[in-house]
Protein backbone atom coordinates (compact mmCIF):
# COMPACT_ATOMS: atom_id res chain seq x y z
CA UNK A 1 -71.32 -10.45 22.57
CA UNK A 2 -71.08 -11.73 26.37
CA UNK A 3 -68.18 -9.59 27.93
CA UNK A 4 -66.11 -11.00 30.31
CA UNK A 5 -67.07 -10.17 34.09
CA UNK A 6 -65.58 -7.39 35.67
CA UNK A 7 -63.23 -8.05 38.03
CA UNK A 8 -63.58 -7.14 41.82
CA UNK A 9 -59.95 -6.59 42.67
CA UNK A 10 -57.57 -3.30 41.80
CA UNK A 11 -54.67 -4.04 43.60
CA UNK A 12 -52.86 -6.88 41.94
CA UNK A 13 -50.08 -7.81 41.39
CA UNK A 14 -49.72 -6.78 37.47
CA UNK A 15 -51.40 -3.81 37.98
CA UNK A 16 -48.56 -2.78 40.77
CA UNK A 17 -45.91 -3.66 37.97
CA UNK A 18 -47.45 -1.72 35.42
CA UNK A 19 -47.91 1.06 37.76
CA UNK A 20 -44.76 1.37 39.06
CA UNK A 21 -43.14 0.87 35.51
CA UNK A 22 -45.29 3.68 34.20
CA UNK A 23 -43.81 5.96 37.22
CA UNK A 24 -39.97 4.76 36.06
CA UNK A 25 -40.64 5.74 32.40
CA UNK A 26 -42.09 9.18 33.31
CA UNK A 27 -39.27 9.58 35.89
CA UNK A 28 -37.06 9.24 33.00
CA UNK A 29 -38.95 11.75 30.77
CA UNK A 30 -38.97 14.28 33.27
CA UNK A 31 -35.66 14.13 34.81
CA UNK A 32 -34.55 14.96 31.26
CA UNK A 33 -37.12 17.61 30.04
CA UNK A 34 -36.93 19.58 32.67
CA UNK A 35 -32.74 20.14 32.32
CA UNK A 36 -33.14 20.39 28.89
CA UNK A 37 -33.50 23.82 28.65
CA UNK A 38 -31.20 25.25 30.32
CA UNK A 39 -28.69 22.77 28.99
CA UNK A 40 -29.61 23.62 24.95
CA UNK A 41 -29.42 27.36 26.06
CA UNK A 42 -25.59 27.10 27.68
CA UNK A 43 -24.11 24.23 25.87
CA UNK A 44 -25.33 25.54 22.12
CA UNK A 45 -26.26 29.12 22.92
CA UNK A 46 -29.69 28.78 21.65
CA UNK A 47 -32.83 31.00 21.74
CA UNK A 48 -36.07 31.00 23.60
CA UNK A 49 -37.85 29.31 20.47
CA UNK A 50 -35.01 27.00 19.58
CA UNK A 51 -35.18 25.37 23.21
CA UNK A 52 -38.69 24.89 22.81
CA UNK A 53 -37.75 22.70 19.38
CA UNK A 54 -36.14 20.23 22.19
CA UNK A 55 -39.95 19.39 23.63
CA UNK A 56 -42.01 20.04 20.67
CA UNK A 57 -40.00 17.92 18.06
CA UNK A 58 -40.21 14.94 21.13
CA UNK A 59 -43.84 15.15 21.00
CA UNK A 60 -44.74 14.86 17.99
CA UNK A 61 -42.48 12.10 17.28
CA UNK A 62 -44.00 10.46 19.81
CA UNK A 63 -47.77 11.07 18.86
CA UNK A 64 -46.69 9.63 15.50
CA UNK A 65 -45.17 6.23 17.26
CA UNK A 66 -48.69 5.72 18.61
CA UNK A 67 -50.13 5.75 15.40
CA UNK A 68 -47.67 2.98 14.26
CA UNK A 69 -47.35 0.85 17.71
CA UNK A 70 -51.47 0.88 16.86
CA UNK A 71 -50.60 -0.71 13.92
CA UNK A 72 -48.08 -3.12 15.31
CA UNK A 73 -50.28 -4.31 17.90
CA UNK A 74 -51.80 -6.07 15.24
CA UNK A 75 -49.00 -8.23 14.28
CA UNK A 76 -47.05 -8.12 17.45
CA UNK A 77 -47.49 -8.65 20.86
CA UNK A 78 -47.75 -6.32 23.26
CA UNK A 79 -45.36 -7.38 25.68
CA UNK A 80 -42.76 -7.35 22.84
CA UNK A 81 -43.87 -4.32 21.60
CA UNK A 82 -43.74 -2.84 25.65
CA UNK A 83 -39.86 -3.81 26.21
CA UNK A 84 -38.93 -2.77 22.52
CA UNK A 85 -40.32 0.99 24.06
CA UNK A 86 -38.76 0.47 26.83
CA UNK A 87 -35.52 -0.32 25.70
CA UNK A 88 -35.40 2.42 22.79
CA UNK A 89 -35.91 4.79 25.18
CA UNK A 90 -33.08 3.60 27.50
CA UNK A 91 -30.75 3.60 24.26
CA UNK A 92 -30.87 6.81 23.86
CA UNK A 93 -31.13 8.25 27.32
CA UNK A 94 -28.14 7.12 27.76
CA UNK A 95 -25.84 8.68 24.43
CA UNK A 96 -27.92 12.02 24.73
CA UNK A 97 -24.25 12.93 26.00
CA UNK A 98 -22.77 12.27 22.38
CA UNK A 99 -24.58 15.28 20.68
CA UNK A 100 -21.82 17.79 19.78
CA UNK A 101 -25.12 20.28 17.90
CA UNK A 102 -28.40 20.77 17.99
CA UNK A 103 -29.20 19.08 15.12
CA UNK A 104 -28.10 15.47 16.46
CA UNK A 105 -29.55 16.29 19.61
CA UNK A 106 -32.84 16.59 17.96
CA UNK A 107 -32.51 13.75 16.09
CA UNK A 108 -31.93 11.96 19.52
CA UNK A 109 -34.98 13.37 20.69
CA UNK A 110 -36.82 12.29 17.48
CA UNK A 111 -35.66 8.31 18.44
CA UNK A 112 -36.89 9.20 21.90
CA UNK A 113 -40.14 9.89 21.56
CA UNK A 114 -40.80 6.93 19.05
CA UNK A 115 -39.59 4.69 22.35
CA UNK A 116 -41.57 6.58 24.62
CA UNK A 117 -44.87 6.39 22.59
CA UNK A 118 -44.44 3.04 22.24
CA UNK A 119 -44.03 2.19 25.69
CA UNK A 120 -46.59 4.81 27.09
CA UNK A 121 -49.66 3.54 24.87
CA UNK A 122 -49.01 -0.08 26.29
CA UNK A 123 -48.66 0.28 29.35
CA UNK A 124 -51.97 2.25 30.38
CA UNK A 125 -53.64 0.14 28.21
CA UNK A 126 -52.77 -3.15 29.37
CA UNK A 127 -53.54 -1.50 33.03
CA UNK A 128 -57.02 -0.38 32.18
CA UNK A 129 -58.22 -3.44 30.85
CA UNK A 130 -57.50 -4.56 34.55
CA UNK A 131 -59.27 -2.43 35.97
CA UNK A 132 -63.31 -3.07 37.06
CA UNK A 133 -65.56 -1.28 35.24
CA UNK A 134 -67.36 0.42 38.36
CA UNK A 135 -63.91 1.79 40.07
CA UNK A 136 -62.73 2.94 36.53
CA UNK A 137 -62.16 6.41 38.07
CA UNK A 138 -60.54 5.46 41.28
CA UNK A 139 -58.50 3.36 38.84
CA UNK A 140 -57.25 5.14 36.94
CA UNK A 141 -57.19 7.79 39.56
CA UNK A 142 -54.25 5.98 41.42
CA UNK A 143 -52.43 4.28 38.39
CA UNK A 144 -52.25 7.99 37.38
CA UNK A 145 -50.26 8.94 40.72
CA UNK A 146 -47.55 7.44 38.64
CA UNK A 147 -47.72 9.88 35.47
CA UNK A 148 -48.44 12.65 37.95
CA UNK A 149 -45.83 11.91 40.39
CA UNK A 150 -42.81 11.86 37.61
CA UNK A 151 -44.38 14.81 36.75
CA UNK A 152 -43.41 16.56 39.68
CA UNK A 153 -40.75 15.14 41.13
CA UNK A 154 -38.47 14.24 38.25
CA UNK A 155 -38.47 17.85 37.13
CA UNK A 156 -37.22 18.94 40.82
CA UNK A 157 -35.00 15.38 40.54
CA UNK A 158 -33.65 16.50 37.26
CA UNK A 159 -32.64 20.09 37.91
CA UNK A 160 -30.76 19.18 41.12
CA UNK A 161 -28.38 16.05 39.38
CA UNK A 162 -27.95 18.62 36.34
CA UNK A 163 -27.03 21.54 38.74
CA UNK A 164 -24.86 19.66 41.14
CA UNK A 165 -23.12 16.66 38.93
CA UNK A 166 -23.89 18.06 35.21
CA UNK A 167 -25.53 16.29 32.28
CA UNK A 168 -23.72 13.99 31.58
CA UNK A 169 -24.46 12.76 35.27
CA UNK A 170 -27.87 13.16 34.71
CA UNK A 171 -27.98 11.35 31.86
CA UNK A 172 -26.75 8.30 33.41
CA UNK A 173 -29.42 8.44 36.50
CA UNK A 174 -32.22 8.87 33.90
CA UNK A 175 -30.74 6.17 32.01
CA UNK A 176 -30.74 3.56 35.13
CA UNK A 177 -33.80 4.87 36.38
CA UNK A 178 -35.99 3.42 33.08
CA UNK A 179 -33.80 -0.04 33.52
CA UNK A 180 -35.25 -1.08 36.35
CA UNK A 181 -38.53 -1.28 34.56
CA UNK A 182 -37.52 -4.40 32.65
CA UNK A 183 -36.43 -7.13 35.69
CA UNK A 184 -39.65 -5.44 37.35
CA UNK A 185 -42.26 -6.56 34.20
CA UNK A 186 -40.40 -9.90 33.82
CA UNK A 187 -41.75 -10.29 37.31
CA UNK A 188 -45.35 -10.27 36.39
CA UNK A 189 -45.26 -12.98 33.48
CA UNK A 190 -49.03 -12.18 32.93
CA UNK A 191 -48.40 -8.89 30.73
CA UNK A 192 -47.25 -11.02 27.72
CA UNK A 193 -48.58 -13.99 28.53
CA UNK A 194 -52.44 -12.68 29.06
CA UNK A 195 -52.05 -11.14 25.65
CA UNK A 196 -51.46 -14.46 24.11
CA UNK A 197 -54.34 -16.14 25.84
CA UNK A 198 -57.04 -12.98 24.76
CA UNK A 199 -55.08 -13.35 20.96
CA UNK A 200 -56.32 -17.41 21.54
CA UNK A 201 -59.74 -16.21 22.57
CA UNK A 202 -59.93 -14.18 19.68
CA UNK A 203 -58.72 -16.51 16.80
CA UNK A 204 -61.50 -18.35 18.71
CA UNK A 205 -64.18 -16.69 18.91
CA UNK A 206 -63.84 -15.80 14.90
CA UNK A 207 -64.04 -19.48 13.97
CA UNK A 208 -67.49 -19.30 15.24
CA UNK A 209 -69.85 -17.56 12.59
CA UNK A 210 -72.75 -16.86 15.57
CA UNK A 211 -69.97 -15.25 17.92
CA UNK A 212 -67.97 -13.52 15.11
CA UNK A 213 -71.41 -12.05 13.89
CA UNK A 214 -72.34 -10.62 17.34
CA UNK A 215 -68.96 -9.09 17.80
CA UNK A 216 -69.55 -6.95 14.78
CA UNK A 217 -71.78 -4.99 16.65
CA UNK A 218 -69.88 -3.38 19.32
CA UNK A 219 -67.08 -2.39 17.12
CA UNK A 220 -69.86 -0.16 15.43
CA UNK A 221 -70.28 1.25 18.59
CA UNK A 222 -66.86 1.56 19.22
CA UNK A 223 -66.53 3.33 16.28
CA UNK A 224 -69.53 5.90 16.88
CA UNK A 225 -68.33 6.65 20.90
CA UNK A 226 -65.06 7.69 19.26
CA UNK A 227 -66.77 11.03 18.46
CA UNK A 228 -67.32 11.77 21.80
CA UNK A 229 -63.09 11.51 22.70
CA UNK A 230 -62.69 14.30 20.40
CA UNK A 231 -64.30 16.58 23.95
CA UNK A 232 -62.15 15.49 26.82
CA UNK A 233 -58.95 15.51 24.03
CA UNK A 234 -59.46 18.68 23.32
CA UNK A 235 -59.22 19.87 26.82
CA UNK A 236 -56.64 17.81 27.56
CA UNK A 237 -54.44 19.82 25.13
CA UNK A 238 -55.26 23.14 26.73
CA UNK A 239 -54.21 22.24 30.35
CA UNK A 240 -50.90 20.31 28.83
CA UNK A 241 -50.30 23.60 26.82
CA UNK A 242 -49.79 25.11 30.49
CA UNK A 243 -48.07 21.91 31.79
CA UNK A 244 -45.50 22.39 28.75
CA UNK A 245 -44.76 26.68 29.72
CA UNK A 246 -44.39 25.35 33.11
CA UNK A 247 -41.57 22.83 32.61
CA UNK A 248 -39.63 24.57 29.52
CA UNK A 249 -39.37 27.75 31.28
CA UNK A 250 -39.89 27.82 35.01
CA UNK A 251 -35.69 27.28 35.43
CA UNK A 252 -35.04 30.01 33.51
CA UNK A 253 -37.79 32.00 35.00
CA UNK A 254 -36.40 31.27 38.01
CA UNK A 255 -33.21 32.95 37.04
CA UNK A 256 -34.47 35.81 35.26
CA UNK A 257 -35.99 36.44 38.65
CA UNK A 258 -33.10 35.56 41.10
CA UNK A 259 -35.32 32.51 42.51
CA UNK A 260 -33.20 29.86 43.73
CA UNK A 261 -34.57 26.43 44.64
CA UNK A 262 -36.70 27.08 41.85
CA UNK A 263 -37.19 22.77 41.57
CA UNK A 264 -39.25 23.13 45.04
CA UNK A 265 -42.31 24.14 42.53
CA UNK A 266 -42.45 20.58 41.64
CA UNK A 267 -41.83 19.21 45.29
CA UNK A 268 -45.04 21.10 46.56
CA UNK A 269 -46.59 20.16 43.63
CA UNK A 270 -46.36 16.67 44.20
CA UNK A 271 -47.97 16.71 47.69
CA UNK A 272 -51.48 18.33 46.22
CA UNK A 273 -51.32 15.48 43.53
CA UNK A 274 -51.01 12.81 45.98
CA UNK A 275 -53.55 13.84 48.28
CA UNK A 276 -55.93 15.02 45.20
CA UNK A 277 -55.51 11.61 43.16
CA UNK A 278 -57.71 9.13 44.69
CA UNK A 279 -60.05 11.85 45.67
CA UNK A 280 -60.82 13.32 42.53
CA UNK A 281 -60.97 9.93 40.86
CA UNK A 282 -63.77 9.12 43.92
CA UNK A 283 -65.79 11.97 43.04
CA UNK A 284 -65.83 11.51 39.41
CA UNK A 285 -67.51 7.63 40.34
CA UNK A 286 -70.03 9.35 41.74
CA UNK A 287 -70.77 12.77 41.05
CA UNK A 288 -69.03 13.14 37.08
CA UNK A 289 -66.58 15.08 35.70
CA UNK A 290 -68.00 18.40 36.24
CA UNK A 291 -67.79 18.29 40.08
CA UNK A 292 -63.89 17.38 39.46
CA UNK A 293 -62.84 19.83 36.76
CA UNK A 294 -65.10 23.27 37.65
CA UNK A 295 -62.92 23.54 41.03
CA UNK A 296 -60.04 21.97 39.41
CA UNK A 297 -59.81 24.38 36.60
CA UNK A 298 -59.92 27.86 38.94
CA UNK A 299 -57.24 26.02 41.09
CA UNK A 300 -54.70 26.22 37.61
CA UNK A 301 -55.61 29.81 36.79
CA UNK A 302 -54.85 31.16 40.21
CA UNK A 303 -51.72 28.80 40.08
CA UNK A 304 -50.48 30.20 36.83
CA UNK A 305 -51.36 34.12 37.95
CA UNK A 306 -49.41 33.67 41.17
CA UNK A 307 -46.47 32.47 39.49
CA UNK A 308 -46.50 35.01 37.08
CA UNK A 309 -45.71 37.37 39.82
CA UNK A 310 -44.06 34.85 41.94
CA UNK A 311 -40.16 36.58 42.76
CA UNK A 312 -40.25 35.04 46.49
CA UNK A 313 -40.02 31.19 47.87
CA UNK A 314 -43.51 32.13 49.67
CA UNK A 315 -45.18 32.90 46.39
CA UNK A 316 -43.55 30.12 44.66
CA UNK A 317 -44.75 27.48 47.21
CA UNK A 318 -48.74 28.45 47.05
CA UNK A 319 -48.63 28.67 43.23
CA UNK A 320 -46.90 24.88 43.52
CA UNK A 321 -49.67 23.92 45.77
CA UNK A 322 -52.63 25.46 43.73
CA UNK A 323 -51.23 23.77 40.37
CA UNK A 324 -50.76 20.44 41.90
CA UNK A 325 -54.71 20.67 43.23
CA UNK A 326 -55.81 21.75 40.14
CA UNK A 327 -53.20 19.46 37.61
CA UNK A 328 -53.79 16.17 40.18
CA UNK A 329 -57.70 16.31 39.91
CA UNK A 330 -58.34 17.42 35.88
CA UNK A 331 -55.82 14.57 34.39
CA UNK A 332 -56.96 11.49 35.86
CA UNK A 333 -60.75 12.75 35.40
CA UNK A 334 -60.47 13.57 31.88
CA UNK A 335 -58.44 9.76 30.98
CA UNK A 336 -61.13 8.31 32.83
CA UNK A 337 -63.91 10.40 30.88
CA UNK A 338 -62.71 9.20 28.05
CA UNK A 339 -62.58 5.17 28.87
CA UNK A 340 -65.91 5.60 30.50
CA UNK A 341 -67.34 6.65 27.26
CA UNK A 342 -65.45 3.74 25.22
CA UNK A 343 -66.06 -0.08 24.78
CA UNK A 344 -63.36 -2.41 26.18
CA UNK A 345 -62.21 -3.15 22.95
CA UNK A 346 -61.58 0.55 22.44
CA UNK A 347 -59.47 1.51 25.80
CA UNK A 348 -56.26 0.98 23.64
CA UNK A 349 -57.54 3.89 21.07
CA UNK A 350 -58.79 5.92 24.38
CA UNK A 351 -55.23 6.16 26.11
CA UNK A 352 -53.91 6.65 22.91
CA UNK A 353 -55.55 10.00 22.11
CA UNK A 354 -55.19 11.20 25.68
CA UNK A 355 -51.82 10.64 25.69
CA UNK A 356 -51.31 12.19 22.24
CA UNK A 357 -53.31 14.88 23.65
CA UNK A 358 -51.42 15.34 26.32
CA UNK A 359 -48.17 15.17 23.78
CA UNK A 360 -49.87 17.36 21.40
CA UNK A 361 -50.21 20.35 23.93
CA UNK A 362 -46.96 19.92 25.76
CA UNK A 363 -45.26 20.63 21.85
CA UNK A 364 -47.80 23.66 21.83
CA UNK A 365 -47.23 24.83 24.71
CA UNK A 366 -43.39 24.72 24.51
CA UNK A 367 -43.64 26.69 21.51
CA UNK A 368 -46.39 29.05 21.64
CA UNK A 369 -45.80 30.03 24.98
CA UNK A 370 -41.91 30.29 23.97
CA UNK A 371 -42.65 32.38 21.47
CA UNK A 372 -44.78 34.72 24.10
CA UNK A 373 -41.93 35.14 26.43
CA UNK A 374 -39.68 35.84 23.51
CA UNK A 375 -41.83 39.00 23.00
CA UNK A 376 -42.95 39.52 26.21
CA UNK A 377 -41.20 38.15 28.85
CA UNK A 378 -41.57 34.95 31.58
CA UNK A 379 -43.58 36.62 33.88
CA UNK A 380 -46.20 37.56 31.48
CA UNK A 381 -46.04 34.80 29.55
CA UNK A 382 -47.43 32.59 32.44
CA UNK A 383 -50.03 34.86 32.95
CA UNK A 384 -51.46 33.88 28.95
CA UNK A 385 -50.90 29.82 29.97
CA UNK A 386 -53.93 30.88 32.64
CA UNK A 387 -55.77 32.52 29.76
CA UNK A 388 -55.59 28.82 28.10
CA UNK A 389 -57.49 27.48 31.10
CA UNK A 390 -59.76 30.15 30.82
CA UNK A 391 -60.53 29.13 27.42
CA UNK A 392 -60.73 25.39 28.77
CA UNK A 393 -64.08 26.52 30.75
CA UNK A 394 -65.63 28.02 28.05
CA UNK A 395 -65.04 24.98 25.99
CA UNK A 396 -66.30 22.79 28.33
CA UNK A 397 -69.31 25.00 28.73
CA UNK A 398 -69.92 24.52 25.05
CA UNK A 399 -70.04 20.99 25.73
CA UNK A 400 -71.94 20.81 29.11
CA UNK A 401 -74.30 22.67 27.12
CA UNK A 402 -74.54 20.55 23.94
CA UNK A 403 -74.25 17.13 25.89
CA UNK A 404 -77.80 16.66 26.11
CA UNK A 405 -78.59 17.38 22.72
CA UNK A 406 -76.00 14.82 22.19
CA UNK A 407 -77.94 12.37 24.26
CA UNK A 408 -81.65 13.23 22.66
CA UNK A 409 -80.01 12.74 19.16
CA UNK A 410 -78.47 9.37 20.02
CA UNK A 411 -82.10 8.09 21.88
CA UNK A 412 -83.63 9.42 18.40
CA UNK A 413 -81.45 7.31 16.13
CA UNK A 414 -81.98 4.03 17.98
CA UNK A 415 -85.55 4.65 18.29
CA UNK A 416 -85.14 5.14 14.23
CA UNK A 417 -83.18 1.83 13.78
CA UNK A 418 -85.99 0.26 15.76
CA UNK A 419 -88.93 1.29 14.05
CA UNK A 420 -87.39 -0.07 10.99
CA UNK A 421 -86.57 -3.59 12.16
CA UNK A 422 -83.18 -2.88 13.08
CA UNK A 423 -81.04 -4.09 16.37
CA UNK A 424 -79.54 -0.43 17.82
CA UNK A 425 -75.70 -1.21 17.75
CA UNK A 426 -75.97 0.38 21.01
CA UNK A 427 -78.90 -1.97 22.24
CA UNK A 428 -75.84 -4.49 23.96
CA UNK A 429 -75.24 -1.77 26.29
């Protein structure tokens, strides 16, 4: 198959949309999540591991939408599919007010994340099939400020419009925030519209027998690089488990501590993330993911020890700064990891599982780590999220360590196809 030419440009004018869309829709996750919380525990009177229901049951609602917007993609267009995300979402954002028990809420948080997967496996994919194939990392290193960026400021955004104006306030800001993201798309007409021109290049190429009959190949590779996902998922889930003790509990840490201004954690976290971003995403183009996520790693386990013991501003503010390092350079390295090692025609089934990943360990996290300060307490419960990232080096030493097997026993097989006659599946690449 002849793949289309990279292109040489990052900074268009779709990719700016999708972007800044992405930031809007993770604005209006976080402004919520973080508030939620406190809010279950005050309004409803629930417990540690009840709270944590409010995260987990979002997540995995949401890593089951991207199983079925995977399937709709095949019927429907993407740009349909996007705003139907989009405006799900926005729906419910906006009656979370109506919930007079926890078990509508939840169900609100159910419809949630099916509009939130939908619109978050779209979005990044659409974006990295803009993006050339040589400044993949630096890429997706900036079109990840956006995810990052919600990440730490809609927390700290959140917790101050829920402690000043109340929910129902907040509810409305996160409600207008994800609105914007619709006249801002129907400003870039190419998100729909360049999926109906690749759908006419692809009812195309299929008429041709020659064409359709090289195509076949890649999609065998396709489906053999998806074993090698399975890695950078996996670690993905341990660094979101500490991502998900983080925002469930660091408000009512900060109480149980007499902390106030306990939202700064994600100010100061944003400004490592925003200088670490493009860098890390650099120096995974040319050095790999190890010189990104050895440093990286250490940076999250001090984080997580000195906020364990964090009962000052001071201590508070370096643990912010350490995470946000440490956070700002792993993500982006390990989404870009994972498209590296997938065809084009598999990006949409990369993002997928790193976001599902990412979903996956946030619901983990809520609720393990719930469970741990249930029995233990906040303080120590942080200091088992760093054990997590511990466990994230070893397992990345297991695979440092196997990857060249990996490699020899790949070389091995096409050497094997070729001695019999046979075209590698790999040989296009």
């Amino acid at each position: 198959m002849q793949r289309p030419q990279p292109q040489t440009k990052l900074w268009t004018r779709a990719f700016i949309a999708l972007s800044v869309s992405s930031l809007l829709l993770f604005l209006n996750l976080q402004m919520m999540l973080s508030a939620f919380p406190t809010y279950v525990k005050n309004e409803f009177g629930a417990d540690d591991l009840t709270v944590s229901l409010v995260t987990s049951l979002f997540a995995l609602s949401a890593i089951a939408a991207r199983f079925l917007t995977a399937a709709l993609m095949r019927r429907f267009g993407r740009g349909t599919l996007l705003y139907a995300g989009l405006a799900i979402a926005a729906a419910v954002t906006g009656v979370y007010v109506l919930a007079d028990s926890i078990g509508s809420l939840l169900l609100m948080r159910v419809g949630y994340g099916i509009g939130f997967g939908m619109a978050s496996t779209i979005v990044p994919t659409l974006v990295s099939q803009m993006i050339p194939s040589d400044r993949m990392g630096e890429g997706i290193g900036y079109f990840g400020l956006s995810t990052s960026l919600a990440m730490s400021i809609g927390p700290m955004v959140g917790l101050n419009v829920f402690r000043e104006a109340g929910f129902n306030s907040l509810s409305v800001v996160a409600t207008l925030t994800l609105l914007i993201a619709f006249p801002l798309l129907l400003l870039t007409r190419s998100v729909p519209s360049d999926r109906k021109r690749r759908g006419a290049q692809t009812a195309e190429a299929a008429a041709e027998p020659a064409r359709a009959k090289r195509e076949a190949r890649p999609a065998k590779s396709g489906a053999r690089t998806n074993g090698q996902l399975l890695f950078p998922a996996c670690l993905n889930v341990l660094l979101a488990i500490t991502y998900g003790g983080v925002l469930s509990f660091i408000a009512l840490y900060g109480e149980s501590v007499h902390l106030e201004q306990v939202g700064l954690f994600f100010l100061f976290n944003a400004v490592t993330i925003i200088i670490v971003r493009p860098v890390s995403g650099r120096l995974f183009d040319r050095r790999g993911h190890a010189a990104v996520l050895i440093p990286a790693v250490v940076c999250v386990i001090a984080s997580l020890t000195v906020l364990s013991y964090a009962t000052t501003l001071p201590l508070l503010i370096v643990s912010a700064l350490l995470y946000g390092l440490g956070f700002g350079a792993i993500q982006p390295t390990l989404q870009a990891w994972m498209l590296r090692v997938s065809a084009p025609e598999q990006y949409g089934t990369a993002n997928s599982l790193f976001y599902n990943a990412t979903d996956l360990g946030v619901a983990s996290g809520a609720f393990i780590l719930g469970a741990i300060s249930s029995a233990t307490g906040y303080g120590e419960m942080y200091r088992y999220a760093a054990g997590f990232m511990v466990l994230f080096l070893v397992v990345y030493g297991i695979i440092r360590l196997f990857e060249p097997l990996a490699r020899e026993s790949s070389r091995r097989k096409r050497g094997l196809r070729s001695s019999h006659g046979s075209e590698s599946p790999y040989s296009s690449e």
